[in-house]
Protein backbone atom coordinates (compact mmCIF):
# COMPACT_ATOMS: atom_id res chain seq x y z
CA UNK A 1 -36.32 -6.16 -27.03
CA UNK A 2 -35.51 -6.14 -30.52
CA UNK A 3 -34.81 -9.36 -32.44
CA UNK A 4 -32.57 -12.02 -31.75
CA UNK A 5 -31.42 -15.60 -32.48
CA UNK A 6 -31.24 -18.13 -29.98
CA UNK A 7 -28.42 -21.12 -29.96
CA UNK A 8 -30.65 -23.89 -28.05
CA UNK A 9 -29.21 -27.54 -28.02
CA UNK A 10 -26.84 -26.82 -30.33
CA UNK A 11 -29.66 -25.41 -33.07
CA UNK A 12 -29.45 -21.84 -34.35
CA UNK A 13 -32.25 -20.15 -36.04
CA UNK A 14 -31.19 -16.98 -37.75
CA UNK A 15 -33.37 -14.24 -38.02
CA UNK A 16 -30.69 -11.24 -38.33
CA UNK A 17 -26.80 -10.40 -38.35
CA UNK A 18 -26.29 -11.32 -35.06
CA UNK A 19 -27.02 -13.94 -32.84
CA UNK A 20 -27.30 -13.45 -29.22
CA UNK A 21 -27.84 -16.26 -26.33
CA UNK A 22 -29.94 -16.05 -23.46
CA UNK A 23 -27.34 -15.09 -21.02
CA UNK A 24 -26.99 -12.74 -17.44
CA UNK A 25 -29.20 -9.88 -16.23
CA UNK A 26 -32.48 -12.09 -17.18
CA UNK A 27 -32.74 -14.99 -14.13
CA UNK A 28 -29.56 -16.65 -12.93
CA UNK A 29 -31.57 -19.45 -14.79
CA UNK A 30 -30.62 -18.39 -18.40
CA UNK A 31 -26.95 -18.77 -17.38
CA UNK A 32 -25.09 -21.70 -17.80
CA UNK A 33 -25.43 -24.26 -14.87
CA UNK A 34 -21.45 -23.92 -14.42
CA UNK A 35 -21.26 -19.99 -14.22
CA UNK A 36 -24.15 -20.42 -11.84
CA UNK A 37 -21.62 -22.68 -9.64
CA UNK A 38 -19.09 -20.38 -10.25
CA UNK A 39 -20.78 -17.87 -9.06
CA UNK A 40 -22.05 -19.19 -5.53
CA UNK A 41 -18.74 -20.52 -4.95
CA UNK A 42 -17.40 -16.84 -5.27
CA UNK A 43 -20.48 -16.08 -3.53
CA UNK A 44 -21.25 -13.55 -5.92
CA UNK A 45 -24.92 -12.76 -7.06
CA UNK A 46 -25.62 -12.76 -10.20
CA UNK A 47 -26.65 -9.12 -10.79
CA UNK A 48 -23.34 -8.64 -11.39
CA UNK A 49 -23.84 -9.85 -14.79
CA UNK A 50 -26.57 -7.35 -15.49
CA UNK A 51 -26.80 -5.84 -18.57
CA UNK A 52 -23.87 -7.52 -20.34
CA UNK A 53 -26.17 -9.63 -22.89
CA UNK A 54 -24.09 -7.85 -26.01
CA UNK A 55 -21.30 -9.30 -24.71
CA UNK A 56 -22.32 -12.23 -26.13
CA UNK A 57 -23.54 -11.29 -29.16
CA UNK A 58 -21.67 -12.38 -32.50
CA UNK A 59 -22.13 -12.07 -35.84
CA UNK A 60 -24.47 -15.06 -37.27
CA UNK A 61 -21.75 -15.86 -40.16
CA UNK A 62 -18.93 -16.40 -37.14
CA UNK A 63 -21.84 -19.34 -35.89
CA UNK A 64 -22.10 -20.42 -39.21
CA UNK A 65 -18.41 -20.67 -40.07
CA UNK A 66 -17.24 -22.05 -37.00
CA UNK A 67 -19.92 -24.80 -36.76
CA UNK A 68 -17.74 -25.94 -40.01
CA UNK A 69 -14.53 -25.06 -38.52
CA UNK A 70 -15.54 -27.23 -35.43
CA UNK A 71 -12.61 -26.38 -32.78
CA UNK A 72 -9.87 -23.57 -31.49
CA UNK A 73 -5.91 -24.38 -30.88
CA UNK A 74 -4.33 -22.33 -27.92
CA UNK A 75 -1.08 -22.31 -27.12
CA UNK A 76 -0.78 -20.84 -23.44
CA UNK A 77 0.43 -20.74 -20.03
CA UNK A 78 -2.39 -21.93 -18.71
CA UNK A 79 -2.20 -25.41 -16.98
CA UNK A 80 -4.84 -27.72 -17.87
CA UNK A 81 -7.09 -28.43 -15.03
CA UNK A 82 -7.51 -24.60 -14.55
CA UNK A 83 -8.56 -23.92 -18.15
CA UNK A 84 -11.01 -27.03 -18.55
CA UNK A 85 -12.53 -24.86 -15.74
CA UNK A 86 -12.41 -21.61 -16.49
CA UNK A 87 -13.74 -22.48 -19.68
CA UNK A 88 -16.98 -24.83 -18.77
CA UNK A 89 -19.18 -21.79 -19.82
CA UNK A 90 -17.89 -21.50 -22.94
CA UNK A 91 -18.45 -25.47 -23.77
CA UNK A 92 -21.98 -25.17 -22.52
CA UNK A 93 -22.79 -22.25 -25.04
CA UNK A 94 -20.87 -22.99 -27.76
CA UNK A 95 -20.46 -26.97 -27.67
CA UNK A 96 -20.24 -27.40 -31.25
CA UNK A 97 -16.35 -25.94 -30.62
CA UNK A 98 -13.88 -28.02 -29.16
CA UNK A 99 -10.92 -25.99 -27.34
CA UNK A 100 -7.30 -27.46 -27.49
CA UNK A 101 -5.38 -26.31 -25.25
CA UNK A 102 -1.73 -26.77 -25.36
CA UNK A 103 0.58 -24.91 -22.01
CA UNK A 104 4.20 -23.99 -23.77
CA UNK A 105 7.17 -22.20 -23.03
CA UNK A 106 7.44 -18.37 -24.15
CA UNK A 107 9.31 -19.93 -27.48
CA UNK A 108 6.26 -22.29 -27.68
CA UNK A 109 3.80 -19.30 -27.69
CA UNK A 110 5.41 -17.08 -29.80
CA UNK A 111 8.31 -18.22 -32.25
CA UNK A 112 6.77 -21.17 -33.26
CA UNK A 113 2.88 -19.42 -34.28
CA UNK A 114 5.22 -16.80 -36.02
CA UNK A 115 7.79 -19.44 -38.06
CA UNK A 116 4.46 -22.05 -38.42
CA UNK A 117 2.82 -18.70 -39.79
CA UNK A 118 5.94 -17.67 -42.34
CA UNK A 119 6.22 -20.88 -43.66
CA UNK A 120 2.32 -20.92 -44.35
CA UNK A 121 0.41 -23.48 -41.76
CA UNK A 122 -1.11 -22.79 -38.41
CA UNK A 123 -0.03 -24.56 -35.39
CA UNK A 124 -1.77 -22.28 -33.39
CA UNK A 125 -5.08 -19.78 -33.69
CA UNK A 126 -4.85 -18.14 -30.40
CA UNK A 127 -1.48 -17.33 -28.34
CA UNK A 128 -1.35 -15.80 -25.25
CA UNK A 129 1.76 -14.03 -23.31
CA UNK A 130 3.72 -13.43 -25.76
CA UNK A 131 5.56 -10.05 -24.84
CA UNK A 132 9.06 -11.81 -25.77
CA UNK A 133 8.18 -12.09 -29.83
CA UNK A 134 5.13 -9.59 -29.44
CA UNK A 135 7.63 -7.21 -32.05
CA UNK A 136 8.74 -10.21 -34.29
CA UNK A 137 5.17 -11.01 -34.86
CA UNK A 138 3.45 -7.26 -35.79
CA UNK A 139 6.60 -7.27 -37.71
CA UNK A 140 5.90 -10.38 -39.94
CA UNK A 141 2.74 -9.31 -40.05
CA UNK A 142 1.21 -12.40 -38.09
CA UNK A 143 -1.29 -11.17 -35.90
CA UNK A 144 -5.14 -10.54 -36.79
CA UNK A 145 -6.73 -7.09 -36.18
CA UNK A 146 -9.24 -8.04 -33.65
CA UNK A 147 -10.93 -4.79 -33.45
CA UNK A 148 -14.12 -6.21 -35.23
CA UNK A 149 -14.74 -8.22 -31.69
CA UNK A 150 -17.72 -6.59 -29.64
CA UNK A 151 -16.14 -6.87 -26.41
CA UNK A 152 -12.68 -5.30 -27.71
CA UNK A 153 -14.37 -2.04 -26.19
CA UNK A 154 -14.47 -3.46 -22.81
CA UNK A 155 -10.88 -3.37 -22.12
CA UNK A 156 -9.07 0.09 -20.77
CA UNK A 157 -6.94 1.71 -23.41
CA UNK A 158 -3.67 0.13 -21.57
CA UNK A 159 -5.04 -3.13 -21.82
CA UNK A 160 -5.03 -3.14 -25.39
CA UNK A 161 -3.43 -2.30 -28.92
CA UNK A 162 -4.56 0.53 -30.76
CA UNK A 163 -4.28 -1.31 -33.45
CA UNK A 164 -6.28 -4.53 -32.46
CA UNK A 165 -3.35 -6.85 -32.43
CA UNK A 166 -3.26 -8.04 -29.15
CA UNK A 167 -5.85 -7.78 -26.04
CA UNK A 168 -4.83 -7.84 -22.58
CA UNK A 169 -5.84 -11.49 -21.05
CA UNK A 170 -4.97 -10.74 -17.29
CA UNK A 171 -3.75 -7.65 -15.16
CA UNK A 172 -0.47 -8.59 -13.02
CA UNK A 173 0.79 -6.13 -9.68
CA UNK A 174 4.29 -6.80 -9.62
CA UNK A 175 5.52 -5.38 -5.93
CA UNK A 176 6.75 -6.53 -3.35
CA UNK A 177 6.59 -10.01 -1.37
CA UNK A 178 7.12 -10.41 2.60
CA UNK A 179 7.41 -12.98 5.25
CA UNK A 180 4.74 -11.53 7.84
CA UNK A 181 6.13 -13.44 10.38
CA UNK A 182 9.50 -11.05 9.71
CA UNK A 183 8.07 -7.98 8.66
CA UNK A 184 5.61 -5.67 10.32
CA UNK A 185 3.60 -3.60 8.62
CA UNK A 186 4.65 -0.04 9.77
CA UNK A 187 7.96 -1.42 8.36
CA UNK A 188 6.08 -1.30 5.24
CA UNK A 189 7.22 1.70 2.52
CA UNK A 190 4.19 4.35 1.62
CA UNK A 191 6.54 5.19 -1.97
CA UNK A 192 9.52 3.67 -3.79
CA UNK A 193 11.35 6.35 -2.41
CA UNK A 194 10.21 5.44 1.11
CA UNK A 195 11.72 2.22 0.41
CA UNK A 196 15.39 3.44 0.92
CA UNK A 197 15.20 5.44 4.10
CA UNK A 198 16.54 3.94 7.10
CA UNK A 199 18.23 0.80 7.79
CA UNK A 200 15.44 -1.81 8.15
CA UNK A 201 16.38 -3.11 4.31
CA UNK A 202 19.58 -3.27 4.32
CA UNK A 203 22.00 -5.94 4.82
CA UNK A 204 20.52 -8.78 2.73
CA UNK A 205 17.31 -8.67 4.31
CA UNK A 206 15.57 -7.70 1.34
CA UNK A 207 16.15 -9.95 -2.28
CA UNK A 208 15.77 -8.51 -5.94
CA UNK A 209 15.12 -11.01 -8.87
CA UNK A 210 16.70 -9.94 -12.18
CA UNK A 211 13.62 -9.40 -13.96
CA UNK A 212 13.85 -5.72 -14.42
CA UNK A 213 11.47 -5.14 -17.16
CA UNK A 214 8.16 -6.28 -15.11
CA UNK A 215 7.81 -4.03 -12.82
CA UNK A 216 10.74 -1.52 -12.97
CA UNK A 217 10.02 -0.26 -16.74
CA UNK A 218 6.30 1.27 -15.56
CA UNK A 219 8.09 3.05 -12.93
CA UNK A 220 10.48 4.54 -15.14
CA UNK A 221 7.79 5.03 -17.79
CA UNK A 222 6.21 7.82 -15.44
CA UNK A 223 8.92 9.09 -12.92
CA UNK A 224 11.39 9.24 -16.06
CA UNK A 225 14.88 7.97 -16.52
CA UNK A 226 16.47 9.74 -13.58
CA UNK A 227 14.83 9.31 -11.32
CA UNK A 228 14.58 5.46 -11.96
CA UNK A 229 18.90 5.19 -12.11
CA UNK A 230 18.91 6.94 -9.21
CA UNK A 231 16.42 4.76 -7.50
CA UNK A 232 18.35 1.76 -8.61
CA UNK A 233 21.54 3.15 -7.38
CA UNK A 234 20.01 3.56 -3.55
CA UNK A 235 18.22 0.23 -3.94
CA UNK A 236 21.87 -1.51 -4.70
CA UNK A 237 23.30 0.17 -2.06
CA UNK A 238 20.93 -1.54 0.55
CA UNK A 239 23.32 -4.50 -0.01
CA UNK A 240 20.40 -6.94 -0.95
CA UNK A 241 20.45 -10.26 -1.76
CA UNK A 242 20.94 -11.05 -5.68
CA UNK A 243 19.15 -13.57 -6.70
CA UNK A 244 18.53 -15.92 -9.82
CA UNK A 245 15.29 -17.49 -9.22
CA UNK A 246 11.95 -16.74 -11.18
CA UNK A 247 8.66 -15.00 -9.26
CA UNK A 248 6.95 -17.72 -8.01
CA UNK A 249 10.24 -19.58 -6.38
CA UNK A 250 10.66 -16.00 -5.00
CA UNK A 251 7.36 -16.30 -3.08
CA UNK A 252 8.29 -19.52 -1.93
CA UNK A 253 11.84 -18.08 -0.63
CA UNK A 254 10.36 -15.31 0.87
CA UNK A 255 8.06 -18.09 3.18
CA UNK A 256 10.33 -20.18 4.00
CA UNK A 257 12.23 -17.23 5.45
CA UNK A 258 15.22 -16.91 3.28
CA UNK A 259 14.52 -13.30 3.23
CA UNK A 260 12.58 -10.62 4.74
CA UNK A 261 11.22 -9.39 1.47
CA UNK A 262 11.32 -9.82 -2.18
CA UNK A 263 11.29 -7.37 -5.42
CA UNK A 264 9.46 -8.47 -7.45
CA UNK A 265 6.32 -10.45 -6.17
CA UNK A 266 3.49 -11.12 -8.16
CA UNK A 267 0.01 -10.20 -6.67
CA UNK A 268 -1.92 -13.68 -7.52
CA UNK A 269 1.29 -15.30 -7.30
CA UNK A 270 1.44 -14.64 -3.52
CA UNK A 271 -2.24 -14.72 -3.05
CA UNK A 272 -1.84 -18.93 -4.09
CA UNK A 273 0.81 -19.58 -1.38
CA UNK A 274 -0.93 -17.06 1.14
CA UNK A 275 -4.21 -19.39 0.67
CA UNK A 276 -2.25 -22.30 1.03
CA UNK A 277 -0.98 -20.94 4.42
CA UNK A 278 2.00 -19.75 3.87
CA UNK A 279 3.20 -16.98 6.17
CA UNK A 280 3.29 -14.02 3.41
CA UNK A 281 1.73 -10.99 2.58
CA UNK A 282 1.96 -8.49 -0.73
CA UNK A 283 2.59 -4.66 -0.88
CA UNK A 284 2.71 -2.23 -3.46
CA UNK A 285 4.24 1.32 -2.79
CA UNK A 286 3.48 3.88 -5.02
CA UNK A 287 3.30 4.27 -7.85
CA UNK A 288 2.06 0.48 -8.32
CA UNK A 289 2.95 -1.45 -11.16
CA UNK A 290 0.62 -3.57 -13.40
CA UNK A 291 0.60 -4.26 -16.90
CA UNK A 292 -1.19 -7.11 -18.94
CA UNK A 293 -0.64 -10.12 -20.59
CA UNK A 294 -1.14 -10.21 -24.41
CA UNK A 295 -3.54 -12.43 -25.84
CA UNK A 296 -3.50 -12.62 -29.79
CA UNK A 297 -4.70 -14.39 -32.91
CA UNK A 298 -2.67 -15.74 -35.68
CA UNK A 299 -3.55 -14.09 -39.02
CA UNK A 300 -5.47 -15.89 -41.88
CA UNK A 301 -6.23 -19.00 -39.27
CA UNK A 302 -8.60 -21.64 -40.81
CA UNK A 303 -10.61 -21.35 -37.50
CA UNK A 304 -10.86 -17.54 -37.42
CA UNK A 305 -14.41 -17.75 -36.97
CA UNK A 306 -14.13 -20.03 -33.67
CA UNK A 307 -11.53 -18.40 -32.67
CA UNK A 308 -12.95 -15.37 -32.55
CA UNK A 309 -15.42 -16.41 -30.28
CA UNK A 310 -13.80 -17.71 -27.61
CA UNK A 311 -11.63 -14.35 -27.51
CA UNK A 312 -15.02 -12.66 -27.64
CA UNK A 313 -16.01 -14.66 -25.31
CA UNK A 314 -13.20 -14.88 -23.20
CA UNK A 315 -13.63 -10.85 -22.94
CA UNK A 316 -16.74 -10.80 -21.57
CA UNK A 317 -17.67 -10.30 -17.77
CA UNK A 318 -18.75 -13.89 -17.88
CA UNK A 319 -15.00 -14.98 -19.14
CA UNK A 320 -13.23 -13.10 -17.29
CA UNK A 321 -14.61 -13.69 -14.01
CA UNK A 322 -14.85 -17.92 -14.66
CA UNK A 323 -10.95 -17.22 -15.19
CA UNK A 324 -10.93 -15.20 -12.43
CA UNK A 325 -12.20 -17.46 -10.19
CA UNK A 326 -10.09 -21.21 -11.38
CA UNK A 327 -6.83 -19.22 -11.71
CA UNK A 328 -6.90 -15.87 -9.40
CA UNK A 329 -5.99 -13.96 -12.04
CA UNK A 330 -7.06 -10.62 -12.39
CA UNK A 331 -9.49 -9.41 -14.93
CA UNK A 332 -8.86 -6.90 -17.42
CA UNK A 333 -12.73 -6.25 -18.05
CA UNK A 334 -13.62 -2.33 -17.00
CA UNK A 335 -16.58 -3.18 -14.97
CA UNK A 336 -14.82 -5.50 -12.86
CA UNK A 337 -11.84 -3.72 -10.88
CA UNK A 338 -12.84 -4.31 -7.82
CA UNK A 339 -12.26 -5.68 -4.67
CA UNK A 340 -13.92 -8.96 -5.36
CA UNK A 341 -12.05 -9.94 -8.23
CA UNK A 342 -8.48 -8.50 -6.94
CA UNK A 343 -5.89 -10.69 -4.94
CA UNK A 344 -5.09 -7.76 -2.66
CA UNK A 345 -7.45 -5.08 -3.13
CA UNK A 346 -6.50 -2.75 -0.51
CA UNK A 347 -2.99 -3.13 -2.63
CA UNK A 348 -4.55 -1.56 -6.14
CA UNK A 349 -7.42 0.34 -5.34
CA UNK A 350 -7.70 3.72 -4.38
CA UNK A 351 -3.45 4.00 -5.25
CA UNK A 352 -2.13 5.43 -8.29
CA UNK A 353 -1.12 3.14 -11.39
CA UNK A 354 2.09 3.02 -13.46
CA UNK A 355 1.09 1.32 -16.65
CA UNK A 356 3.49 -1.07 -18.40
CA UNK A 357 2.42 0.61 -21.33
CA UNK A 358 3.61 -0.95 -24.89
CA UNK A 359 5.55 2.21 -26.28
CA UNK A 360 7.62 1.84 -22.95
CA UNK A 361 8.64 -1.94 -23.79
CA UNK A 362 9.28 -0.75 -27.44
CA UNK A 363 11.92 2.67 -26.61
CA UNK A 364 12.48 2.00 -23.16
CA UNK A 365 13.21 -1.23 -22.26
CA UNK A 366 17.28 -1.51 -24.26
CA UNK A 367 18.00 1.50 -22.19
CA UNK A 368 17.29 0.17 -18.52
CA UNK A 369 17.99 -3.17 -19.26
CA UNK A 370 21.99 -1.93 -20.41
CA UNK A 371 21.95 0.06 -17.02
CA UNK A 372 20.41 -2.21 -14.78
CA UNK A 373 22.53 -5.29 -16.04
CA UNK A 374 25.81 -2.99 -15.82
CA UNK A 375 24.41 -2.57 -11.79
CA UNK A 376 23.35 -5.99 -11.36
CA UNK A 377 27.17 -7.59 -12.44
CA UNK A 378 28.81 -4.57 -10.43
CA UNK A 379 26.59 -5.90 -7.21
CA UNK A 380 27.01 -9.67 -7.88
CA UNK A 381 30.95 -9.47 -8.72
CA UNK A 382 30.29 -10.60 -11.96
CA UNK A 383 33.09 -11.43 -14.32
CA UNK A 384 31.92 -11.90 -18.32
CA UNK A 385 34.33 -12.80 -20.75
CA UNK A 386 33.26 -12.90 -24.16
CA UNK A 387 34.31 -15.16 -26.92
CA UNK A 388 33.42 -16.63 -30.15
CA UNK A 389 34.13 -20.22 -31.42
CA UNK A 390 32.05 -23.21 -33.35
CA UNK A 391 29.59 -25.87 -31.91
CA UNK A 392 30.89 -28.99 -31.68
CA UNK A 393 28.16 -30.64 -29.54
CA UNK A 394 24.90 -29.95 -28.08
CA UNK A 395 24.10 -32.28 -25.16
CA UNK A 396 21.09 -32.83 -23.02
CA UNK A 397 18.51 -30.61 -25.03
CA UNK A 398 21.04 -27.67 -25.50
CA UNK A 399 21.55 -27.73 -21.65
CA UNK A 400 25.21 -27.89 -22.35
CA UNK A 401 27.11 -26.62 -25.13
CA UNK A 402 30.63 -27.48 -26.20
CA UNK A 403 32.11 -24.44 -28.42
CA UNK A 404 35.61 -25.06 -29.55
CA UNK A 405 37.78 -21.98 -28.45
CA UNK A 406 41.00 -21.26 -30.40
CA UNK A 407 41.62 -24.84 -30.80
CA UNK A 408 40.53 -26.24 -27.41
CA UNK A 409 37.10 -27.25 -26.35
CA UNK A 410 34.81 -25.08 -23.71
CA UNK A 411 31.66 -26.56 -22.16
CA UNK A 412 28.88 -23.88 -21.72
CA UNK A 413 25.66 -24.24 -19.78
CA UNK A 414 22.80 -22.91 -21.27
CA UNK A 415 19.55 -21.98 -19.06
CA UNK A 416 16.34 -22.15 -20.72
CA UNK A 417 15.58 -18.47 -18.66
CA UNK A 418 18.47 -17.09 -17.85
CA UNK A 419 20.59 -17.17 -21.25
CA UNK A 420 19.61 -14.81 -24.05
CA UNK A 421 20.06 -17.22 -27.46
CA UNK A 422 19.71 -15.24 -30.21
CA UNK A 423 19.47 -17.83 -33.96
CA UNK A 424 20.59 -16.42 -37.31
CA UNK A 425 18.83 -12.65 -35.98
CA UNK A 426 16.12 -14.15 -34.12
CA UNK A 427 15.36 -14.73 -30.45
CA UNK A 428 15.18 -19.01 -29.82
CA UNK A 429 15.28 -21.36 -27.57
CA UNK A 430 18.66 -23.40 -26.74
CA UNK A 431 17.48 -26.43 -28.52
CA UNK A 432 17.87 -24.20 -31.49
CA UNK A 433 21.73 -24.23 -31.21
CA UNK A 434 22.92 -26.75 -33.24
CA UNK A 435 26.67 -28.37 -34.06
CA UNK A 436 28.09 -26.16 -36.53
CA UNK A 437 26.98 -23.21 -35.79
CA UNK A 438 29.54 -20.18 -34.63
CA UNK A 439 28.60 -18.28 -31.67
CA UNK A 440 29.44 -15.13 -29.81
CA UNK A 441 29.25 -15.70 -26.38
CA UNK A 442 28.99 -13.72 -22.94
CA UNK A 443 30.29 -15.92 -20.72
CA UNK A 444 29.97 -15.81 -16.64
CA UNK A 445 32.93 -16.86 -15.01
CA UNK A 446 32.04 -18.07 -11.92
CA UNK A 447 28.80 -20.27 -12.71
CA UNK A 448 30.58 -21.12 -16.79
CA UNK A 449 26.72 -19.92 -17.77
CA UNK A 450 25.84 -18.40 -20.95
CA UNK A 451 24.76 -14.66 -20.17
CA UNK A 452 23.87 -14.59 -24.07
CA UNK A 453 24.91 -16.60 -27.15
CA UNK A 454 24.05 -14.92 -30.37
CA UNK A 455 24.61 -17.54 -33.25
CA UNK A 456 24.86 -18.22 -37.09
């Protein structure tokens, strides 16, 4: 073996560029005492960790650097308790870095790193999910190149940026979720296609989400744009239910029976309620859907160093499996597609993939999004109106909005996921909407909600 540095008890004596630590594929010893845990609670051996002791091998003037630097901010979705375990193996290794962790909305993980980073501080090293300002941020130049970490080779081409900017931090099916005690499984559709043949969808037993873009846009990525309206068109027509609710209260609809079946339902999503009990089951026709969640760095960060590795780190078979196993959340890793380490592996493997593939968010996305929300009013009966006037109070966080119309006042609700609030050119949250301001708004009749308020 050639020559190494090893990080014992915190000391690291450097004999040559990089530093490696005694990790897997020597004796399940060498690991640390939590991934041992981990791993018999997954009742996994450890030869599955064979080989993969470059994955922990860094630079020695990252160890340096961040032993100065001293700690990592993340801004996430993940909830607390699940990352203080995930992450135990990372504070054994490395416990001269202290992780903060902070779980924020989508405007929490991505327009505030990117205004924090314009105006020249860093709230934030590390971001993750941040598809919604993913564009804003490559354009303001905001995001590190993190090409130069070793185990940026270990992800799949789809699971990553060409370019280094962002690095897939979990794979998501988005399908379809069913009440087993409802549905059979010969009722069950092979394709999309499959899906409307017959009458055993129709008639509001099945439910759609409006949340096109998750698990539609991969579809029409590699079946193409006709095929995918007239897919939509034949789905509409089963006369499903309509629905406002996000993908986990979907799984929870679909158990307590409000439905047959939902699109969409999120593999690990389901896999949580179906361990809790809960009478449902997930299937994916083909093609399936899946795409990853971006995980990024903020450029110039005074923590670079750290920060880089826990990404490293996170990347590695040892990372993504610890994840895998506090959050049931699928790893992106190449070695590790497989059954053990999928929610519902007879649902992925062996079946063909449609990619949510970045180009497809960046062209494709304004296209289905004007056709399916044209479909989606003409199913629900729908009535915008659109009008423009000045904010003359914001109450309850930006919950409601009262926008003074041609001389009389007009109270607008604002949801924090349903309304599109768009802030002198720039996506925002509704507690960016402030008195003042003149807004154009599309306005839904029937619940007097915002559909979008674009404002100045």
């Amino acid at each position: 073996m050639g020559v190494r540095t090893v990080l014992m008890s915190g000391a690291v004596a450097t004999v040559a560029a990089f530093t490696i630590l005694p990790v897997a594929g020597a004796a399940a010893a060498d690991l640390p005492k939590s991934m041992q845990l981990i791993l018999k609670e997954l009742k996994i051996s450890d030869d599955i960790l064979a080989g993969s002791e470059g994955e922990h091998q860094v630079p020695a003037a990252w160890l340096k650097d961040a032993r100065k630097q001293g700690k990592v901010k993340i801004v996430s979705s993940w909830k607390s308790k699940g990352f203080e375990k995930f992450t135990a193996p990372f504070r054994e290794r490395y416990p001269f870095i202290k992780l903060e962790n902070w779980r924020g909305t989508k405007y929490d993980r991505g327009l505030k790193p990117l205004l924090a980073y314009r105006s020249g501080s860093h709230i934030a090293d590390v971001v993750i999910s941040i598809a919604a300002f993913y564009n804003q941020m490559k354009a303001g130049g905001a995001l590190e190149d993190l090409r130069d970490l070793p185990n940026f080779k270990n992800l799949p081409k789809p699971y990553r940026d060409d370019g280094g900017l962002w690095i897939g931090q979990k794979l998501t099916y988005r399908c379809i979720t069913y009440n087993t005690a409802k549905v059979k499984k010969s009722d069950l559709p092979k394709t999309w296609d499959d899906l409307l043949k017959g009458d055993r969808w129709k008639g509001g037993r099945l439910a759609l989400n409006n949340y096109p873009h998750s698990w539609l846009l991969p579809l029409w990525g590699m079946k193409g744009e006709d095929w995918a309206k007239g897919f939509v068109r034949g789905l509409f027509a089963l006369s499903p239910q309509f629905r406002k609710e996000g993908q986990t209260a979907s799984v929870s609809l679909a158990a307590a029976g409000e439905f047959d079946a939902v699109i969409m339902g999120s593999g690990h999503r389901t896999r949580q309620y179906l361990d809790k009990g809960a009478p449902v089951g997930f299937h994916c026709p083909e093609p399936v859907p899946v795409g990853p969640a971006q995980m990024a760095m903020i450029k110039g960060s005074p923590r670079a160093a750290a920060s880089k590795i826990f990404v490293n780190w996170f990347l590695s078979k040892e990372g993504q499996i610890a994840q895998y196993w506090a959050m049931a959340e699928t790893p992106v890793h190449k070695d590790l597609h497989r059954k053990e380490f999928l929610a519902f592996p007879d649902q992925a493997l062996g079946k063909t993939p449609a990619f949510r593939y970045q180009h497809l968010v960046d062209t494709e996305t304004p296209k289905l999004v004007k056709f399916w929300n044209a479909m989606w009013s003409k199913g629900t009966g729908e009535i915008v109106e659109r009008f423009s006037g000045r904010v003359k109070a914001a109450k309850r966080g930006g919950r409601r909005i009262v926008v003074d119309h041609k001389g009389m006042d007009r109270t607008v609700k604002v949801s924090g996921s349903r309304t599109k609030i768009v802030v002198d050119g720039m996506e925002n949250d509704r507690k960016a909407v402030k008195v003042g301001m003149t807004c154009d708004i599309a306005f839904l009749v029937k619940d007097k909600e915002a559909k979008e308020m674009i404002c100045k």
